[in-house]
Protein backbone atom coordinates (compact mmCIF):
# COMPACT_ATOMS: atom_id res chain seq x y z
CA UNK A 1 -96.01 -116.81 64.67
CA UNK A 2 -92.99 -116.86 62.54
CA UNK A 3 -91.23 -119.79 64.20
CA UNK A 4 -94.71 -121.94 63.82
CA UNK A 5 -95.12 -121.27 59.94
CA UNK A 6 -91.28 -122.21 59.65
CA UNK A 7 -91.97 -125.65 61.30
CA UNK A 8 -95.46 -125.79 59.88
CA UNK A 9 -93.33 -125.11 56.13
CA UNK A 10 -90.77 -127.24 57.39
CA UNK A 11 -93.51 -130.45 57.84
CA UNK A 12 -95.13 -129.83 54.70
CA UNK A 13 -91.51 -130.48 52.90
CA UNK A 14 -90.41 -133.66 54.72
CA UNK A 15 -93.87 -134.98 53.80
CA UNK A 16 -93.43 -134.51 50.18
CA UNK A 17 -93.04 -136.76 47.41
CA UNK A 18 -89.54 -137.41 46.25
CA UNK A 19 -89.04 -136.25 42.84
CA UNK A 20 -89.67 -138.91 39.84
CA UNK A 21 -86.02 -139.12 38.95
CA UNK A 22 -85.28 -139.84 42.66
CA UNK A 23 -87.42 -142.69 42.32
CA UNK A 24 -86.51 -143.91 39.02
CA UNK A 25 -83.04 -143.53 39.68
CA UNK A 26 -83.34 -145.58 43.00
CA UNK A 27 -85.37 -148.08 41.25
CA UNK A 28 -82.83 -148.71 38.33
CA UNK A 29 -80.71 -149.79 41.23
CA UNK A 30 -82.36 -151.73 43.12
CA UNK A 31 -83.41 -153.99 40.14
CA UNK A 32 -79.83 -154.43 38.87
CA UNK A 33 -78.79 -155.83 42.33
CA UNK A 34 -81.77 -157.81 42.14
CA UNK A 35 -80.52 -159.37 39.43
CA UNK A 36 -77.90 -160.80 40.57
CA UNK A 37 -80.25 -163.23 43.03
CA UNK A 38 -80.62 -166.76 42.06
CA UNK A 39 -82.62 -167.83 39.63
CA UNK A 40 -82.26 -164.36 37.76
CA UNK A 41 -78.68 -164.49 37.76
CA UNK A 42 -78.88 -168.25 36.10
CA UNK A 43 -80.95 -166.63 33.43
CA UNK A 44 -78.50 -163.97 32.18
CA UNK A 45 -75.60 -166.04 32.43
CA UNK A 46 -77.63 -169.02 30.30
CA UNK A 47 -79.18 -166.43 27.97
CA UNK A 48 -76.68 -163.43 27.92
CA UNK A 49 -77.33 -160.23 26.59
CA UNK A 50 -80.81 -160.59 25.69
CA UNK A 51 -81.95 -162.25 28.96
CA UNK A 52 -81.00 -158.21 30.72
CA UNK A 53 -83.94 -156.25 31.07
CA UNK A 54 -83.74 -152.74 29.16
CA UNK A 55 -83.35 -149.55 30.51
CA UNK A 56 -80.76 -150.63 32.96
CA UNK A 57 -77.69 -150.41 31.38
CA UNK A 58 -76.89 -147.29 28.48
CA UNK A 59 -75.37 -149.33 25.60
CA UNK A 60 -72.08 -147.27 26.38
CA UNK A 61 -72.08 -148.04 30.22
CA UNK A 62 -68.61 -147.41 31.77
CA UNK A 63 -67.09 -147.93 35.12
CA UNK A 64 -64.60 -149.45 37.45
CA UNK A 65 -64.96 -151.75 40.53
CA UNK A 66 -62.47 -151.81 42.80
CA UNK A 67 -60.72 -154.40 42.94
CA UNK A 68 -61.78 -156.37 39.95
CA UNK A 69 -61.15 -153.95 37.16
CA UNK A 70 -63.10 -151.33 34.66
CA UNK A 71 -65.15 -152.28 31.90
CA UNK A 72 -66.28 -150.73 28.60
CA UNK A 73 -69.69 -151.35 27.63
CA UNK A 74 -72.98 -153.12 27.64
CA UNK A 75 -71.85 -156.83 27.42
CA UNK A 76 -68.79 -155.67 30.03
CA UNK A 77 -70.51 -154.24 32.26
CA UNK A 78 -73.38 -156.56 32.67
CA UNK A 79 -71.29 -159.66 32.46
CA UNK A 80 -69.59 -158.14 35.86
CA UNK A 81 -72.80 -157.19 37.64
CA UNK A 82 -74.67 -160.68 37.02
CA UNK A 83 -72.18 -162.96 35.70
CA UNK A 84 -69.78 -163.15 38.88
CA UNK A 85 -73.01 -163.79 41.18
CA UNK A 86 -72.45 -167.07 42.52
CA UNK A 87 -74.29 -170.01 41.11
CA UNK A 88 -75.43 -173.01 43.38
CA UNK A 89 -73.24 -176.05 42.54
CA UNK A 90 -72.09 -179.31 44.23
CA UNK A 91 -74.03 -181.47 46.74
CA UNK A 92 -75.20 -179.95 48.62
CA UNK A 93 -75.46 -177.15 46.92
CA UNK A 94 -73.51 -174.01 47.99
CA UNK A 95 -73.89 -170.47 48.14
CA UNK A 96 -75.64 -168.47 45.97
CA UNK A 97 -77.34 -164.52 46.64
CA UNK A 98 -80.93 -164.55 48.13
CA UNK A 99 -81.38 -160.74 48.72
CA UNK A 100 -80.30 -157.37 47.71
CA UNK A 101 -81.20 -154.88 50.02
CA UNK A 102 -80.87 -151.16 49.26
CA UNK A 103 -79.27 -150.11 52.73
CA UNK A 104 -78.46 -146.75 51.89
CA UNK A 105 -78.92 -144.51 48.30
CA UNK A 106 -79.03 -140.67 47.79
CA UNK A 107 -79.64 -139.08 44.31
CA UNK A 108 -79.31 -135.50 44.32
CA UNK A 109 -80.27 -134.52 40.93
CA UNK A 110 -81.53 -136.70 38.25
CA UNK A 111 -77.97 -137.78 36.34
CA UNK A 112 -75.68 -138.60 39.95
CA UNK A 113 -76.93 -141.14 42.90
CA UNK A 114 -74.77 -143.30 45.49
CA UNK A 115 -75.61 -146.40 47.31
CA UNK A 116 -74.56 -149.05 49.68
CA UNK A 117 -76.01 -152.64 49.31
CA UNK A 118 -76.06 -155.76 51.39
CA UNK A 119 -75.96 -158.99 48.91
CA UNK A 120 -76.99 -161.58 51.41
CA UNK A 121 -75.32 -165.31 50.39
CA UNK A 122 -77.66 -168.55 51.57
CA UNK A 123 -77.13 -172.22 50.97
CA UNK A 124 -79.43 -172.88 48.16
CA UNK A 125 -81.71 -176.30 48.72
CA UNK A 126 -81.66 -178.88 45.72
CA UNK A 127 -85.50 -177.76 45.32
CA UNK A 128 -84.14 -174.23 44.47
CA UNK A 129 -85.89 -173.04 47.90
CA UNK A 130 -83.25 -170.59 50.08
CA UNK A 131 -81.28 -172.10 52.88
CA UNK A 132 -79.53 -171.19 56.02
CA UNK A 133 -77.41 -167.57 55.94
CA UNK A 134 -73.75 -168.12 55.11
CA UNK A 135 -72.23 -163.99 54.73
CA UNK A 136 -73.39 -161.25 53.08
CA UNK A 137 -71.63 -158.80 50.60
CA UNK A 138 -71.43 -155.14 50.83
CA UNK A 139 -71.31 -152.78 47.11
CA UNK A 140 -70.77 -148.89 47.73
CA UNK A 141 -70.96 -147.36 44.39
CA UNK A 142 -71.48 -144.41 42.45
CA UNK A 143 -73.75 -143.83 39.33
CA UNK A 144 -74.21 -141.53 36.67
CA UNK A 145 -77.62 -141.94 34.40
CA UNK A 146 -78.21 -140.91 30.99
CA UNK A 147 -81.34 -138.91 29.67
CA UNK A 148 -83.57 -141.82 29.85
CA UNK A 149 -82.56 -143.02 33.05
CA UNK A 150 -80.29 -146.10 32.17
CA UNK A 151 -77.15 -146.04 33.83
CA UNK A 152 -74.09 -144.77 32.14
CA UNK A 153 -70.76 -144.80 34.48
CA UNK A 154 -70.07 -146.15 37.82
CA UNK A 155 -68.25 -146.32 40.21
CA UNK A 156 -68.32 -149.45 42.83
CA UNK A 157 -66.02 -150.45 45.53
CA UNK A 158 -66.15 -154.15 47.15
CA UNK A 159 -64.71 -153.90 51.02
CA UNK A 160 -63.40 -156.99 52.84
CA UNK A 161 -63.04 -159.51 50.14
CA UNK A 162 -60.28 -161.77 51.50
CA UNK A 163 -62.92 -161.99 54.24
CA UNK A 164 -65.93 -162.93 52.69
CA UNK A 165 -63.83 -165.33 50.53
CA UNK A 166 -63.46 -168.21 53.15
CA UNK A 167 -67.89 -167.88 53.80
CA UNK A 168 -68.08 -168.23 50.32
CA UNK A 169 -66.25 -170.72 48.98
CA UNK A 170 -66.51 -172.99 52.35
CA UNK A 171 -62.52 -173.45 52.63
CA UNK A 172 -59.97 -170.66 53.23
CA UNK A 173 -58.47 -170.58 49.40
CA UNK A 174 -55.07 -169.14 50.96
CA UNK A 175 -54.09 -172.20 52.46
CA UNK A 176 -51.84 -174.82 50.23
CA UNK A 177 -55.19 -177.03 49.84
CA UNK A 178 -57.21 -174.11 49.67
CA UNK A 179 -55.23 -172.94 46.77
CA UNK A 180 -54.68 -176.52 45.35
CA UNK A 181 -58.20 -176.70 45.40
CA UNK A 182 -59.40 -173.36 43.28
CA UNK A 183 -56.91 -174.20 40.59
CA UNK A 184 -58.39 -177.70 40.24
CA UNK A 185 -61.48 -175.73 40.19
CA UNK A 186 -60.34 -172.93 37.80
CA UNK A 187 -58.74 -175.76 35.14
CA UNK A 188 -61.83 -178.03 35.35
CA UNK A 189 -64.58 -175.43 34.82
CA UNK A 190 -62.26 -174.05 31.73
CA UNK A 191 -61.69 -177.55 30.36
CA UNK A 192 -65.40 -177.36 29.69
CA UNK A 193 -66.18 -173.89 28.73
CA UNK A 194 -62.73 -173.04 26.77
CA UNK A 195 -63.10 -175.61 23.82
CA UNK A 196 -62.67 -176.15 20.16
CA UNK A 197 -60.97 -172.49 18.90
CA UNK A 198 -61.69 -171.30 22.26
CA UNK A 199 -59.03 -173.55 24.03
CA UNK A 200 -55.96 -172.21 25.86
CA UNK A 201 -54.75 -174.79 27.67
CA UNK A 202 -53.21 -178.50 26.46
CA UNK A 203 -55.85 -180.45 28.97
CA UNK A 204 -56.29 -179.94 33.06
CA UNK A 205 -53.00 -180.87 33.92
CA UNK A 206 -51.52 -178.17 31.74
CA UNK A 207 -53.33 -175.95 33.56
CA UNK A 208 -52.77 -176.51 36.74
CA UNK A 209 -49.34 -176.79 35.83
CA UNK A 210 -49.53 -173.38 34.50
CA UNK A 211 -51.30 -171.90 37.11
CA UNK A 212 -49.35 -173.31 39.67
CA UNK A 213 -46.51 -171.54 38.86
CA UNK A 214 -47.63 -167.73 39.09
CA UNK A 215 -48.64 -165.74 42.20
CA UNK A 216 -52.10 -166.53 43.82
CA UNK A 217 -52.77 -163.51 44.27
CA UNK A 218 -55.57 -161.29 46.66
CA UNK A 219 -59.33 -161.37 46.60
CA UNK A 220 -58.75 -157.79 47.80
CA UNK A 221 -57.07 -157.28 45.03
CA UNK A 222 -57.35 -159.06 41.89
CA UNK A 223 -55.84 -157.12 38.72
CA UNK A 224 -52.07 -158.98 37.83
CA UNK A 225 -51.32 -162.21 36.10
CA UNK A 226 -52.06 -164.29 39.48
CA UNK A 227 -55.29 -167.18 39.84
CA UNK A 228 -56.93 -164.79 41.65
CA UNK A 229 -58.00 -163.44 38.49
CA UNK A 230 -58.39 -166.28 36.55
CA UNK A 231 -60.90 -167.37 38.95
CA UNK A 232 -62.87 -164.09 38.43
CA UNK A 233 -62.82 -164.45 34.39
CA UNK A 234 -63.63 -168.53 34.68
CA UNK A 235 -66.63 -167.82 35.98
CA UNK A 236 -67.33 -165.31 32.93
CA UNK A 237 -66.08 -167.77 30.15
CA UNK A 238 -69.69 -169.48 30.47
CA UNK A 239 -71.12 -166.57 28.68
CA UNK A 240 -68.61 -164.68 26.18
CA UNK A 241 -65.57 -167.75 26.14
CA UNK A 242 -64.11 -166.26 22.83
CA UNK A 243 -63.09 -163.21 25.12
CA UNK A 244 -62.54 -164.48 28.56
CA UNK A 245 -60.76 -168.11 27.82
CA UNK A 246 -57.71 -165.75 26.78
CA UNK A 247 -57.87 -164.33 30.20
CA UNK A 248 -57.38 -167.36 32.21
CA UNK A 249 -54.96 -168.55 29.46
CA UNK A 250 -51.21 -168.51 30.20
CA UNK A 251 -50.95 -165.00 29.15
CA UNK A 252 -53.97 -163.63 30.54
CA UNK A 253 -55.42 -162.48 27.46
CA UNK A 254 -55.32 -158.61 28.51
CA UNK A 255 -57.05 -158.63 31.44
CA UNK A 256 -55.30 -160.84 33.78
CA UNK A 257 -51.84 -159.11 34.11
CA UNK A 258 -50.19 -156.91 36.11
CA UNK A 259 -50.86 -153.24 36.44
CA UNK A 260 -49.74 -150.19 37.42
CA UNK A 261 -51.52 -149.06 40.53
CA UNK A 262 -51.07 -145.09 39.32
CA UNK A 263 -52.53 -146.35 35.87
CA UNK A 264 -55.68 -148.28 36.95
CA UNK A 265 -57.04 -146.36 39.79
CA UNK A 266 -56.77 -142.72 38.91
CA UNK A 267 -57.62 -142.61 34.87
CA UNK A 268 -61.05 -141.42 35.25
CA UNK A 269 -60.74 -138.74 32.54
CA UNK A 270 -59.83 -141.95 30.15
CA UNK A 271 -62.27 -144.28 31.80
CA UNK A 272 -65.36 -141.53 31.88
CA UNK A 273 -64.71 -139.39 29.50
CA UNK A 274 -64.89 -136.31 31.86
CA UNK A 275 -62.74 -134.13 33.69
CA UNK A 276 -61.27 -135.39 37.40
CA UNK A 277 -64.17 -134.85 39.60
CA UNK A 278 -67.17 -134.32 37.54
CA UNK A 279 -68.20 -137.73 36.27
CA UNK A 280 -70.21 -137.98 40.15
CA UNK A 281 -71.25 -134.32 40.25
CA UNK A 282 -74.36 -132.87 39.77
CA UNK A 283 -74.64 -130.77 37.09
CA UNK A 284 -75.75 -127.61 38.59
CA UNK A 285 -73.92 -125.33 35.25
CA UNK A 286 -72.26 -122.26 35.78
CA UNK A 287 -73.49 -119.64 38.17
């Protein structure tokens, strides 16, 4: 009799409900990947900060992803999640993201969660209309949420990027032309963005001078004074350019140059604010 009440207890639990916050915090999530599909991405990088939805983002959002970097902030951190997603150009046009799925997430109180999702990449049609699949993208990451549910640190890791980077872009960039050809790419997108008091370079040839002469650098990792980088922070110049011109500049502007691997990766009590370990923890308190 015992052992059927423990199943019959045991059927009654896996039935339930999740609890609200599991939902909401699952939710949050899921639309901030979402986000980053075309149109909606072209939206937010046209419009900026007022084009993001609220609730998402705590205006003091925090958090690193590995290997692009850490950012402080609102306009940081949302400038990473939908600014970088690629945007259809050329003709044909290339790839851009068509789908976020949510392939795994877990949220075991209402303030922590983890997830894994697949960004799938199409060709985009000239109508707008989704094409053939080119790659996908995979995100692990982990979150912390504020009171109201917006999120307020992360934590986000990008596998396999030197992989996905040939899908992508449709050429393998570490070849001489493949290289040749992001730097022409790089100096002609900032020749249009990085203008009037903005401007860090004396025309494209100066450019891709300059950028010819420093390391390419690794899509798998991307923090040091290498084009890498400045292909990362070109793409960001269409929406802040009086920050991120100085980072594909010569100099790199702060953000493209090299780093210390000890200083970047394990500063999470300066990054979060918190002491090592916590800033993913449930907070259970004290016994």
């Amino acid at each position: 009799m015992l052992f059927l009440f423990s199943i019959l207890v045991a059927a009654v639990l896996s039935s339930a409900a999740p609890p609200q916050w599991y939902t909401r915090n699952r939710d949050t999530i899921q639309k901030i990947y979402n986000l980053t599909i075309f149109p909606a991405n072209a939206k937010i990088i046209a419009e900026g900060a007022p084009a993001v939805p609220p609730g998402l983002f705590n205006a003091n959002a925090t958090g690193r992803v590995t290997p692009v970097g850490e950012f402080f902030g609102f306009q940081d951190s949302f400038e990473y999640f939908f600014g970088l997603a690629p945007l259809p150009t050329g003709s044909p046009p290339n790839g851009a993201i068509s789908n976020a799925t949510l392939v795994e997430f877990t949220s075991g109180c209402p303030e922590v969660a983890a997830s894994t999702v697949w960004l799938t990449v199409s060709t985009i049609n000239s109508d707008n209309s989704t094409g053939p699949f080119i790659t996908a993208l995979k995100q692990t990451a982990f979150w912390r949420f504020d009171d109201e549910g917006a999120v307020l640190q992360y934590e986000a890791w990008i596998p396999d990027l030197d992989l996905f980077s040939p899908l992508d872009h449709g050429y393998d960039q570490y070849t001489l032309d493949g290289m040749n050809r992001t730097i022409q790419g790089i100096c002609a997108l900032q020749d249009t963005t990085c203008v009037g008091s903005n401007t860090v370079y004396d025309g494209i040839s100066d450019c891709v001078q300059t950028l010819a002469a420093k390391p390419y650098g690794r899509s798998d990792e991307s923090w040091g004074d290498n084009v890498v980088c400045r292909g990362i922070h070109v793409l960001l110049t269409k929406i802040r350019p009086e920050v991120h011109c100085a980072h594909v500049g010569p100099t790199g502007g702060g953000k493209c140059i090299d780093v210390e691997y000890n200083d970047v990766y394990f500063n999470d009590e300066f990054l979060f604010g918190a002491p090592l370990g916590t800033p993913f923890t449930c907070d259970y308190g004290e016994d």
